[in-house]
PDB file of N, CA and C in Angstrom:
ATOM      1  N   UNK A   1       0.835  -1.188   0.000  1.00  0.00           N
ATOM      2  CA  UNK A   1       0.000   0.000   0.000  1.00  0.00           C
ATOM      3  C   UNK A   1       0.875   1.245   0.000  1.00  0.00           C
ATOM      4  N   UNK A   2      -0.099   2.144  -0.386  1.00  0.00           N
ATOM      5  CA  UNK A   2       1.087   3.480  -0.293  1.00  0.00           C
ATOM      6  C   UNK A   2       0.139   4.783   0.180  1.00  0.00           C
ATOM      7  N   UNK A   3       1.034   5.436   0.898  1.00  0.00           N
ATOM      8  CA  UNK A   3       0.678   6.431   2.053  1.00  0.00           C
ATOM      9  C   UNK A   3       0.469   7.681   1.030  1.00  0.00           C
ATOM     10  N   UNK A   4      -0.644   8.582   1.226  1.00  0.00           N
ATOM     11  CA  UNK A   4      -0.682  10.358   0.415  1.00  0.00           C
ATOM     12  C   UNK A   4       0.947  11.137   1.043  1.00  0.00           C
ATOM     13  N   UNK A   5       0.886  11.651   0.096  1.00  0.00           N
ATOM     14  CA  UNK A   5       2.389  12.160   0.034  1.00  0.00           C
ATOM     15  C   UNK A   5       1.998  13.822   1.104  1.00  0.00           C
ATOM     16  N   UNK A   6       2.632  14.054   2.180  1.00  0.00           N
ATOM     17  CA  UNK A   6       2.551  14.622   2.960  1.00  0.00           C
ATOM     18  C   UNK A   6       3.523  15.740   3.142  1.00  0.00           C
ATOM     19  N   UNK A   7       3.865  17.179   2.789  1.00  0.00           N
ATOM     20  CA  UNK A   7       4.637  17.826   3.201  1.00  0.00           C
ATOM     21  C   UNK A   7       4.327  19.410   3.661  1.00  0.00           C
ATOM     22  N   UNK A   8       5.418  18.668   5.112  1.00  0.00           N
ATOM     23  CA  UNK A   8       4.921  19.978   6.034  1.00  0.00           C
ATOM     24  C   UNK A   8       5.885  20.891   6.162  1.00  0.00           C
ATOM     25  N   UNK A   9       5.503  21.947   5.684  1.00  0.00           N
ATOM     26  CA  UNK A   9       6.304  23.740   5.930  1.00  0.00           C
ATOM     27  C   UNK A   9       6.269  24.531   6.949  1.00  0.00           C
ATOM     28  N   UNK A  10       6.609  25.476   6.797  1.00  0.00           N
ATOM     29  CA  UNK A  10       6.425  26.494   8.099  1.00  0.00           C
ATOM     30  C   UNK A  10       4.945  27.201   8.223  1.00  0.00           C
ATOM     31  N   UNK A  11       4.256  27.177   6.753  1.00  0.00           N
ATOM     32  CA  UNK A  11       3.015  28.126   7.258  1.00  0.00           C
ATOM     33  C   UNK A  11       1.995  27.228   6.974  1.00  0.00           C
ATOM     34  N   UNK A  12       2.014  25.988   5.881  1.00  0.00           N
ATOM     35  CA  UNK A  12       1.133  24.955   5.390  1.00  0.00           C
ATOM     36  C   UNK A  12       1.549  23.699   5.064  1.00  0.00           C
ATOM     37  N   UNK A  13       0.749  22.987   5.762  1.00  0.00           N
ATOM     38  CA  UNK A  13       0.939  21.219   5.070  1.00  0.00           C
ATOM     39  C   UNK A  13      -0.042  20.825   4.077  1.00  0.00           C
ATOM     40  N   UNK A  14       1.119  20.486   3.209  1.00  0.00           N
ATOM     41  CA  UNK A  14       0.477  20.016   1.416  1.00  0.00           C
ATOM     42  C   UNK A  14      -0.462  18.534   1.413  1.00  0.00           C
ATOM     43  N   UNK A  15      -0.997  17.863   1.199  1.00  0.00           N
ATOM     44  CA  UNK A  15      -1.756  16.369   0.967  1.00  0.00           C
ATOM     45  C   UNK A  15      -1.919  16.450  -0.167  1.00  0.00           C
ATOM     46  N   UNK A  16      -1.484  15.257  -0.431  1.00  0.00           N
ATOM     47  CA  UNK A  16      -2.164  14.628  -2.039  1.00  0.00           C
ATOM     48  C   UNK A  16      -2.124  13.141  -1.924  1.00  0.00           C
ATOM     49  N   UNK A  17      -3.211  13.016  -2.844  1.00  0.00           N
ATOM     50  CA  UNK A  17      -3.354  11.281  -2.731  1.00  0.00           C
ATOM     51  C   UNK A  17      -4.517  10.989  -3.461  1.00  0.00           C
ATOM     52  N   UNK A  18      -4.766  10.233  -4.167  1.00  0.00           N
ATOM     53  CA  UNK A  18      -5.414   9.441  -5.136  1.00  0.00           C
ATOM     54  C   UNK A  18      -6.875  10.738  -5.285  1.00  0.00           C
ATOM     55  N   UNK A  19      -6.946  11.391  -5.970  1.00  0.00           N
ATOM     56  CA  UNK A  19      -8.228  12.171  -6.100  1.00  0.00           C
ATOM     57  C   UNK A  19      -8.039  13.239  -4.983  1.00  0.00           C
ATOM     58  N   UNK A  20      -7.557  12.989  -4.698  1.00  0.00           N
ATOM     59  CA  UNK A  20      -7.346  14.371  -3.098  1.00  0.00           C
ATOM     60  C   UNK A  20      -6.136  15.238  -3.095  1.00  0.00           C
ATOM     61  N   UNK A  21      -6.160  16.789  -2.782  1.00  0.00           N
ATOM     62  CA  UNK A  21      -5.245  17.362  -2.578  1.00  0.00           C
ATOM     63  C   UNK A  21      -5.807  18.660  -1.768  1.00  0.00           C
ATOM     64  N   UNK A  22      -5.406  18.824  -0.849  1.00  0.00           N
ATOM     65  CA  UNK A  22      -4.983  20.288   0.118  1.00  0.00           C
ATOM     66  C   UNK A  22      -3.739  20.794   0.443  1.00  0.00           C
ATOM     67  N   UNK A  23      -3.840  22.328   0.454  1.00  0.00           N
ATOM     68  CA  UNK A  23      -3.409  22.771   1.528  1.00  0.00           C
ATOM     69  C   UNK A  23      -3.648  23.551   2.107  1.00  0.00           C
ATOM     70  N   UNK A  24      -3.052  23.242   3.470  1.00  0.00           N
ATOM     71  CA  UNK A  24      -3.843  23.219   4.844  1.00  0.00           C
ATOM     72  C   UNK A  24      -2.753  24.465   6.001  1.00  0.00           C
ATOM     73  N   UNK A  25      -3.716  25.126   6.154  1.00  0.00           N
ATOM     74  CA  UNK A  25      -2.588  25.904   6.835  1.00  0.00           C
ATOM     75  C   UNK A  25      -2.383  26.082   8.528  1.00  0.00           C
ATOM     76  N   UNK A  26      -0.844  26.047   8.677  1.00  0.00           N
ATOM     77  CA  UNK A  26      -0.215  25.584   9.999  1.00  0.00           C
ATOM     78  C   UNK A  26      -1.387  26.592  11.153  1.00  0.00           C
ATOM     79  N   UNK A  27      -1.439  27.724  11.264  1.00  0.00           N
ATOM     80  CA  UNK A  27      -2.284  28.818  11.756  1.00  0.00           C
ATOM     81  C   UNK A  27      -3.718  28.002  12.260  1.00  0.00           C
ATOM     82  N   UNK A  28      -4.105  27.608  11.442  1.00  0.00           N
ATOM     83  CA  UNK A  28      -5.716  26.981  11.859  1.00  0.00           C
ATOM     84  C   UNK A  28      -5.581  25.504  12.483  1.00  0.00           C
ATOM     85  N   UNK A  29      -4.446  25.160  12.937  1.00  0.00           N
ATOM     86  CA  UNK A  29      -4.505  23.849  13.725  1.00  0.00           C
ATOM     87  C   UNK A  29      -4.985  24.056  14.428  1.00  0.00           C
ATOM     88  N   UNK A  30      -5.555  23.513  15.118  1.00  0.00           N
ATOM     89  CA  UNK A  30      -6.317  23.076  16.539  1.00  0.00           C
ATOM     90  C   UNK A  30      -5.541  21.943  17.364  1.00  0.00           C
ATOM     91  N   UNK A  31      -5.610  20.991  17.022  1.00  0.00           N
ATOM     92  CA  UNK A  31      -4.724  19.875  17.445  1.00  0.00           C
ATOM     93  C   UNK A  31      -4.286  18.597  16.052  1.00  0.00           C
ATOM     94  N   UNK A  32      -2.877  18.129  16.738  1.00  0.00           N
ATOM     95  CA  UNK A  32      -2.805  16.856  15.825  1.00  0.00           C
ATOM     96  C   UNK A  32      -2.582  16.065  16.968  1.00  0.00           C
ATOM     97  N   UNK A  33      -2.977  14.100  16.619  1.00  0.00           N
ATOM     98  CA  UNK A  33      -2.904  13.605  17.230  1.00  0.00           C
ATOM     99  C   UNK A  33      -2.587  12.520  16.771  1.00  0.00           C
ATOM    100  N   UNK A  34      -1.707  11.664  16.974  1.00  0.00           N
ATOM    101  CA  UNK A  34      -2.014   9.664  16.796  1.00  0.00           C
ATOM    102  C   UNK A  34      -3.363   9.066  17.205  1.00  0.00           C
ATOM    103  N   UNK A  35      -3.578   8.811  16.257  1.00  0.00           N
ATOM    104  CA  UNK A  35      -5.191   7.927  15.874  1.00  0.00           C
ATOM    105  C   UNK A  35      -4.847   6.345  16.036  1.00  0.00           C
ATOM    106  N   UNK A  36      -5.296   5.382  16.797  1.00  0.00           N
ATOM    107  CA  UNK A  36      -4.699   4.034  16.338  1.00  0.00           C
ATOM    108  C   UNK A  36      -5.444   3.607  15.127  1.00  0.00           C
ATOM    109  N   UNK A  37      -6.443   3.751  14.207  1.00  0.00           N
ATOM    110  CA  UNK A  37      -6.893   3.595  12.809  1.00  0.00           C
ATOM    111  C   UNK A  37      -7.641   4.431  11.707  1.00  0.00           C
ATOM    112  N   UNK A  38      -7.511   4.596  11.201  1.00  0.00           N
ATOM    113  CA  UNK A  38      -8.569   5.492  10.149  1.00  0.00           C
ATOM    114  C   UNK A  38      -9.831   4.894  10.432  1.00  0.00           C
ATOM    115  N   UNK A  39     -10.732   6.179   9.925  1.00  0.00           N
ATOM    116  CA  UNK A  39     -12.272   5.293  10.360  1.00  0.00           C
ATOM    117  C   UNK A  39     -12.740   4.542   9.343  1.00  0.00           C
ATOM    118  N   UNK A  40     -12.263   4.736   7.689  1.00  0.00           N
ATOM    119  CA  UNK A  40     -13.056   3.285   6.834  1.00  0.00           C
ATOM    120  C   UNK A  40     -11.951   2.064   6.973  1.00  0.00           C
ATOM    121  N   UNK A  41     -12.459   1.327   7.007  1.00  0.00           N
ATOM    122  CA  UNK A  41     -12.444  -0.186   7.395  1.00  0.00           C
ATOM    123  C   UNK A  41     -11.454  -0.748   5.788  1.00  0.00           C
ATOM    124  N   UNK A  42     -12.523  -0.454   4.737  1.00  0.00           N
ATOM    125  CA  UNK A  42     -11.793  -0.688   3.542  1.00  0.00           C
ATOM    126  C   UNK A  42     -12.060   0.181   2.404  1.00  0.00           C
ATOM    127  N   UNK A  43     -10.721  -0.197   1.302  1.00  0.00           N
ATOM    128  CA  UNK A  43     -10.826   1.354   0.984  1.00  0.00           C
ATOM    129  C   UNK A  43      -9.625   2.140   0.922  1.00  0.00           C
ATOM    130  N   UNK A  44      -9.143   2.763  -0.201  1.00  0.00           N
ATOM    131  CA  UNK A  44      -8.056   3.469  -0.074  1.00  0.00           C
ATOM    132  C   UNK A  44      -8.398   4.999  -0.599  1.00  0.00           C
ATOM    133  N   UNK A  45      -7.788   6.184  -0.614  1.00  0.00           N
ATOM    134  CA  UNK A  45      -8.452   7.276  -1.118  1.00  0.00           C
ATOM    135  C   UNK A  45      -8.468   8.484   0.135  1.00  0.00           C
ATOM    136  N   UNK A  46      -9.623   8.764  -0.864  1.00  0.00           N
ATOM    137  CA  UNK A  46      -9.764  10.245  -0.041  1.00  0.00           C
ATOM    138  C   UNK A  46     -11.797   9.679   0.235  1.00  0.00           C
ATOM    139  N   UNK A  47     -11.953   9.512   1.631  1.00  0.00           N
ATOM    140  CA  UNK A  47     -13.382   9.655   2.120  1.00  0.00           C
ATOM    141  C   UNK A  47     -13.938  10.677   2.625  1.00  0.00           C
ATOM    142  N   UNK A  48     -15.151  11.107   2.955  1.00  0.00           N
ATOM    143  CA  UNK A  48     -15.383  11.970   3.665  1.00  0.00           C
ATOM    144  C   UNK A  48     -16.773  12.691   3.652  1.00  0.00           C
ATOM    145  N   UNK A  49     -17.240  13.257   4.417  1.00  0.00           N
ATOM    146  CA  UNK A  49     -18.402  14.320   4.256  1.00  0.00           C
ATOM    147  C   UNK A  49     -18.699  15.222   5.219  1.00  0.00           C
ATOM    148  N   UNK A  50     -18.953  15.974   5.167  1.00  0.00           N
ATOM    149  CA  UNK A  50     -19.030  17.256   6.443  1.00  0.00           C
ATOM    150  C   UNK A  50     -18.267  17.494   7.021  1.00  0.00           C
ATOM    151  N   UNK A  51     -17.194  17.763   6.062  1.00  0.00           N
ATOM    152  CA  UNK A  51     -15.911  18.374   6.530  1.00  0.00           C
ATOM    153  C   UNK A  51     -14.986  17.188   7.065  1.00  0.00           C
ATOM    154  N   UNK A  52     -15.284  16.295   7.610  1.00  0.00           N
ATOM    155  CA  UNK A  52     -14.887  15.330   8.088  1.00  0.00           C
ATOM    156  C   UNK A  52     -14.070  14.226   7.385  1.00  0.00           C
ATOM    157  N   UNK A  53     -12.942  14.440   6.659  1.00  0.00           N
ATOM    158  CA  UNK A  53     -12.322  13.623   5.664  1.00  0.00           C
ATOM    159  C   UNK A  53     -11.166  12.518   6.606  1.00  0.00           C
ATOM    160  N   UNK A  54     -10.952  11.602   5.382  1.00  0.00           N
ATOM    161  CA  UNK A  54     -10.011  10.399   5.606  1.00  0.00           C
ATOM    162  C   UNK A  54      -9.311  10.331   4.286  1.00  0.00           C
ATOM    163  N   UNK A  55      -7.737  10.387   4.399  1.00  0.00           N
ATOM    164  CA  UNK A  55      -7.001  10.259   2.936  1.00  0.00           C
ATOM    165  C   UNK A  55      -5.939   9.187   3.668  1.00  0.00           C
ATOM    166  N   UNK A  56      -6.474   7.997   2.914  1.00  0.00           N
ATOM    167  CA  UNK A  56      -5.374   7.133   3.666  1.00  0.00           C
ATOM    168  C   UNK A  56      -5.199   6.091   2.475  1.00  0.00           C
ATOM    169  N   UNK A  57      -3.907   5.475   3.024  1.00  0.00           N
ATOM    170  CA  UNK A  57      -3.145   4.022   2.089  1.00  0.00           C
ATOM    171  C   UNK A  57      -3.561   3.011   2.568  1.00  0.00           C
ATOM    172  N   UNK A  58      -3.834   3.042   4.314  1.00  0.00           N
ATOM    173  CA  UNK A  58      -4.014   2.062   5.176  1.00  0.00           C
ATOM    174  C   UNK A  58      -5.081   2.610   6.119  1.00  0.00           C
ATOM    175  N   UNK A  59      -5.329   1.473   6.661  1.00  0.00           N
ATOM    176  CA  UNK A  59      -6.364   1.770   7.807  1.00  0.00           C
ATOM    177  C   UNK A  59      -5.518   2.858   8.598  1.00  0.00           C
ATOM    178  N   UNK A  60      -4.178   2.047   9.038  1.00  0.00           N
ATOM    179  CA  UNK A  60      -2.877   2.517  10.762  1.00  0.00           C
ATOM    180  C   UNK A  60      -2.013   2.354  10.047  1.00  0.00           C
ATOM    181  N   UNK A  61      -1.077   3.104  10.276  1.00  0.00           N
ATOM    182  CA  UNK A  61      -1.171   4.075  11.780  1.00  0.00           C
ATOM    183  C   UNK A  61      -2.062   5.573  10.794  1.00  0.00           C
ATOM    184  N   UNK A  62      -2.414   6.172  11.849  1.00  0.00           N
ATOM    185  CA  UNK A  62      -2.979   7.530  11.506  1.00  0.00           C
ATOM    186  C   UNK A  62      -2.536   8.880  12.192  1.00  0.00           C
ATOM    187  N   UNK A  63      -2.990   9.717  11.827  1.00  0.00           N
ATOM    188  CA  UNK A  63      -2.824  10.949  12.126  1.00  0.00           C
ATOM    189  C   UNK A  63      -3.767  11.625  11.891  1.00  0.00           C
ATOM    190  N   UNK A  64      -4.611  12.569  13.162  1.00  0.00           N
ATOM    191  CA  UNK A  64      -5.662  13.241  13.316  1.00  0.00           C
ATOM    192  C   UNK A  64      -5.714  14.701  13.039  1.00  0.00           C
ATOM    193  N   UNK A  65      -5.947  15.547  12.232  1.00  0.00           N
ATOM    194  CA  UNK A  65      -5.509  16.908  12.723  1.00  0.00           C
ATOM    195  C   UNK A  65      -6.992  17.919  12.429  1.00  0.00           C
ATOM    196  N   UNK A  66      -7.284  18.349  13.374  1.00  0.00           N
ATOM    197  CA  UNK A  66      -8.192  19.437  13.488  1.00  0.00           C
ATOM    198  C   UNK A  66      -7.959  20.698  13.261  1.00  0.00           C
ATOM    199  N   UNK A  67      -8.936  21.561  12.906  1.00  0.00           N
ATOM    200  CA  UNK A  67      -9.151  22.820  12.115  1.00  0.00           C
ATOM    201  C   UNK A  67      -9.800  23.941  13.160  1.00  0.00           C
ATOM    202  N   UNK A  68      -9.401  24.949  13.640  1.00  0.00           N
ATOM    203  CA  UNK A  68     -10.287  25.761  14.087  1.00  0.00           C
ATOM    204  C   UNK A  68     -11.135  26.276  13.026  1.00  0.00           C
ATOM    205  N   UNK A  69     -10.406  26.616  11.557  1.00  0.00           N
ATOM    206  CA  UNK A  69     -10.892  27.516  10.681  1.00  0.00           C
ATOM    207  C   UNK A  69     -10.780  26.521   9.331  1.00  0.00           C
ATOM    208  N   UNK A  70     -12.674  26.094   8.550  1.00  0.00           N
ATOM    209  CA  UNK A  70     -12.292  24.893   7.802  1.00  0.00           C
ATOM    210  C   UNK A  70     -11.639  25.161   6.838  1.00  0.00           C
ATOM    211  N   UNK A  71     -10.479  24.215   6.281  1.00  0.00           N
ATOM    212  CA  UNK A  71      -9.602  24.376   5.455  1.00  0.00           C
ATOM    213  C   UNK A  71     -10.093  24.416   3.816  1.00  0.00           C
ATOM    214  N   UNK A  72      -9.471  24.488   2.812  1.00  0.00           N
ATOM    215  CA  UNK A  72     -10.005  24.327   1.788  1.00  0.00           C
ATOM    216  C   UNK A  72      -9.286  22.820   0.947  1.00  0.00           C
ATOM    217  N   UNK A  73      -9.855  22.044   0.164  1.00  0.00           N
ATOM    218  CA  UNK A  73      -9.146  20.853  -0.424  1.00  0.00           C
ATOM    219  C   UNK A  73     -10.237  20.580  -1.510  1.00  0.00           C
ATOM    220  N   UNK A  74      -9.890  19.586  -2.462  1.00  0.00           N
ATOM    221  CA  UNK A  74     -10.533  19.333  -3.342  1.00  0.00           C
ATOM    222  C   UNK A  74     -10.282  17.535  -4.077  1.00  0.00           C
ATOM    223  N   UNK A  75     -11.146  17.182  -3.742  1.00  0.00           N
ATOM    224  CA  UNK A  75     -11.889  15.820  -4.314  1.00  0.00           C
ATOM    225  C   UNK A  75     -12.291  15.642  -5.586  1.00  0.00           C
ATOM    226  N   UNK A  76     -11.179  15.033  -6.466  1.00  0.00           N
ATOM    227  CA  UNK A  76     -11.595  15.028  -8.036  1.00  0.00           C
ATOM    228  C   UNK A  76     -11.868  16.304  -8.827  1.00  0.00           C
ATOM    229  N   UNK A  77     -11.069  17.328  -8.214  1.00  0.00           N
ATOM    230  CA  UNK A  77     -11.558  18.400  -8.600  1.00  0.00           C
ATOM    231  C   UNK A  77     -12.348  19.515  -7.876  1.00  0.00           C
ATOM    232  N   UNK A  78     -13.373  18.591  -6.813  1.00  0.00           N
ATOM    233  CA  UNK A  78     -14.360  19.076  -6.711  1.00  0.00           C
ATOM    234  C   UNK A  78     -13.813  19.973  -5.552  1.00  0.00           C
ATOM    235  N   UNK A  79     -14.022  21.700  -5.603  1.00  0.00           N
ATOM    236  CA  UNK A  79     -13.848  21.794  -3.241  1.00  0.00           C
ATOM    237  C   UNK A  79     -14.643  21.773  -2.508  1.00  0.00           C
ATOM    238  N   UNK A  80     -14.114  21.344  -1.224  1.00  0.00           N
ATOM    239  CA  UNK A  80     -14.387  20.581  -0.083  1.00  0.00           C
ATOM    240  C   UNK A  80     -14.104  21.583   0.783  1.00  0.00           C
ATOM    241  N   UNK A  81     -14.176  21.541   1.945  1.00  0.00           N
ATOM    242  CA  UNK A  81     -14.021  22.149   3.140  1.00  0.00           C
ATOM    243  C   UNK A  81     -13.515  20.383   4.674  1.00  0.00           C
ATOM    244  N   UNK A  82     -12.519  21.283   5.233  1.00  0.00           N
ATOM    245  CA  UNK A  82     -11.928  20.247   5.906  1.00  0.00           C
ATOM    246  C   UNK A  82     -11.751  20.804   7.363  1.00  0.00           C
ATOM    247  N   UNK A  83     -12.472  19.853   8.268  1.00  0.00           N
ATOM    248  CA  UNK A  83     -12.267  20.491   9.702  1.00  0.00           C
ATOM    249  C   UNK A  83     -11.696  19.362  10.516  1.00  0.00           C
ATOM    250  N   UNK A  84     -11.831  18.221  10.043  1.00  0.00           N
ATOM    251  CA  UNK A  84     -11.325  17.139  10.985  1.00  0.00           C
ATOM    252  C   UNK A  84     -10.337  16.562   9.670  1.00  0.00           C
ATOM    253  N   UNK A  85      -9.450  15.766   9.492  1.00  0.00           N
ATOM    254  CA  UNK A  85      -8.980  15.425   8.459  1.00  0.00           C
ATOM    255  C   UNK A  85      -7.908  13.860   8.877  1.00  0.00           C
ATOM    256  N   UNK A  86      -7.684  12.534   9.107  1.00  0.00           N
ATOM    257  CA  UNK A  86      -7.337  11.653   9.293  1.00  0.00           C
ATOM    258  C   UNK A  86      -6.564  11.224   8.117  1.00  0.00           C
ATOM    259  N   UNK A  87      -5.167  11.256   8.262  1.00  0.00           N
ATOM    260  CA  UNK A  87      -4.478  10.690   7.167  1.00  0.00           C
ATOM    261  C   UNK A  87      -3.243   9.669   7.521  1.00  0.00           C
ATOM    262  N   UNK A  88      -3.173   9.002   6.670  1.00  0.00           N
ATOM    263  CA  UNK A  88      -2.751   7.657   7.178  1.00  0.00           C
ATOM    264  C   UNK A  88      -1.323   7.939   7.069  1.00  0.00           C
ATOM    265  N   UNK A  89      -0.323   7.159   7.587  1.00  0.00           N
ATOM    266  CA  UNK A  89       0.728   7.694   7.180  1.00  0.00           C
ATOM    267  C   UNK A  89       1.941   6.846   8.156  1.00  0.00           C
ATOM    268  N   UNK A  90       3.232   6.261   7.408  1.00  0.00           N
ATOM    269  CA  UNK A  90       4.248   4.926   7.738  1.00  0.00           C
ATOM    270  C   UNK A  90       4.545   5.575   9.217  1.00  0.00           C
ATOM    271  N   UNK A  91       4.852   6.766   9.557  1.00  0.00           N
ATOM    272  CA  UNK A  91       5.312   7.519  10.586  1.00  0.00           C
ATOM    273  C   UNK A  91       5.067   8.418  11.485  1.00  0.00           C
ATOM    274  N   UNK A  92       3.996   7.995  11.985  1.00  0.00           N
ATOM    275  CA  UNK A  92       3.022   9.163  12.733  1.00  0.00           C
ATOM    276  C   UNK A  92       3.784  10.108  13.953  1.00  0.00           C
ATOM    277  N   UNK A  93       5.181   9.209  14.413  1.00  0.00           N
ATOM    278  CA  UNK A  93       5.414  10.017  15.512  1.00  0.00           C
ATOM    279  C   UNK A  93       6.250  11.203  14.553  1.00  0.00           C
ATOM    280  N   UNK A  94       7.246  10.547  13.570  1.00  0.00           N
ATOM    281  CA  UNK A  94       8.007  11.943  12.322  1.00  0.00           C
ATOM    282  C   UNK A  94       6.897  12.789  12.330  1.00  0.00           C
ATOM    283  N   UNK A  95       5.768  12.339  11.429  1.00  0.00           N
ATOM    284  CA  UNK A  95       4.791  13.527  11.486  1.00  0.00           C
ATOM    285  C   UNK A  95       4.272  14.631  12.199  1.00  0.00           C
ATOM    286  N   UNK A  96       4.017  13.863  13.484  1.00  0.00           N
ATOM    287  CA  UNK A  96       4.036  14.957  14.724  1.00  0.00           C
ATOM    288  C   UNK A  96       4.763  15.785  15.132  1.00  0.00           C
ATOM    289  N   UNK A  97       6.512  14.834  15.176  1.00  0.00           N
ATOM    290  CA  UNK A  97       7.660  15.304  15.193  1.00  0.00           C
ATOM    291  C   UNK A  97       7.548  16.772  13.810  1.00  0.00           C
ATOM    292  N   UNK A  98       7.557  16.636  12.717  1.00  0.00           N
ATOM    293  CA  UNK A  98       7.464  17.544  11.754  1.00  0.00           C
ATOM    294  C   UNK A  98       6.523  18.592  12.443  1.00  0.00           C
ATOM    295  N   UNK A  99       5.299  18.911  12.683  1.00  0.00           N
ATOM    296  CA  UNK A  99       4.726  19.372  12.701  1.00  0.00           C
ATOM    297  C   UNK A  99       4.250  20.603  13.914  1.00  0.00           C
ATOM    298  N   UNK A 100       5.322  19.954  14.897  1.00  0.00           N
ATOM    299  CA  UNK A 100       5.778  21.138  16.027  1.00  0.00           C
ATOM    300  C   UNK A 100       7.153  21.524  15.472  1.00  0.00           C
ATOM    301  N   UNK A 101       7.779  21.043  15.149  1.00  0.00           N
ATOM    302  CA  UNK A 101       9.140  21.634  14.474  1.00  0.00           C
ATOM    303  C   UNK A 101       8.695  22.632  13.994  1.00  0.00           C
ATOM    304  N   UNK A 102       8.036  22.852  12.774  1.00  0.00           N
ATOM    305  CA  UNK A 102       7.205  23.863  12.267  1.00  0.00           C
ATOM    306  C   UNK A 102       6.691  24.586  13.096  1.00  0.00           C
ATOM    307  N   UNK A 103       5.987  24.298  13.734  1.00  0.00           N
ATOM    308  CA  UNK A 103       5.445  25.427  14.337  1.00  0.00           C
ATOM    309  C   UNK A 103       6.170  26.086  15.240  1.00  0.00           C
ATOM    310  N   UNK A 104       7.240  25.934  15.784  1.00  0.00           N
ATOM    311  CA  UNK A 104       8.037  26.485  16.784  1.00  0.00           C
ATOM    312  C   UNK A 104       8.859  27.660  15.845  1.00  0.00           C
TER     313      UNK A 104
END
């Protein structure tokens, strides 16, 4: 399986992955967290509705990250709005690790 390609900067983290792409900016985090699974069961992609998305390779490991302010992304094209967002990913603690680095 293979993980959405993830890269995090100083002001925004990029996503892309099969039909899915955002970016998401560092400012409107709320929290990130280790998830022990994505919520679809099966299934690879980008899921989601009411803001509430999943872009994953795998169920686990995951990564949770919340929005004070919903983000913008787009599904086949289409935009979306993103307030909760679960993405799967080989290295969740790097990720985290990345993602206060940044922000500091």
């Amino acid at each position: 399986m293979w993980h959405p390609r993830i890269d995090v900067g100083d002001d925004a983290v990029r996503i892309s992955h099969v039909g899915f792409r955002a970016v998401l900016s560092r400012d409107a985090m709320a929290s990130v967290e280790e998830i022990p699974e994505t919520r679809f069961v099966a299934g690879i992609g980008a899921h989601g509705w009411n803001r509430r998305w999943t872009v994953n390779g795998r169920r686990r490991p995951a990564v949770r990250i919340t929005f004070d302010v919903p983000q913008r992304g787009w599904v086949l094209g289409i935009p979306i709005r993103v307030e909760t967002l679960d993405v799967s990913t080989p290295d969740p603690a790097a990720l985290l690790d990345d993602l206060s680095v940044a922000a500091s």
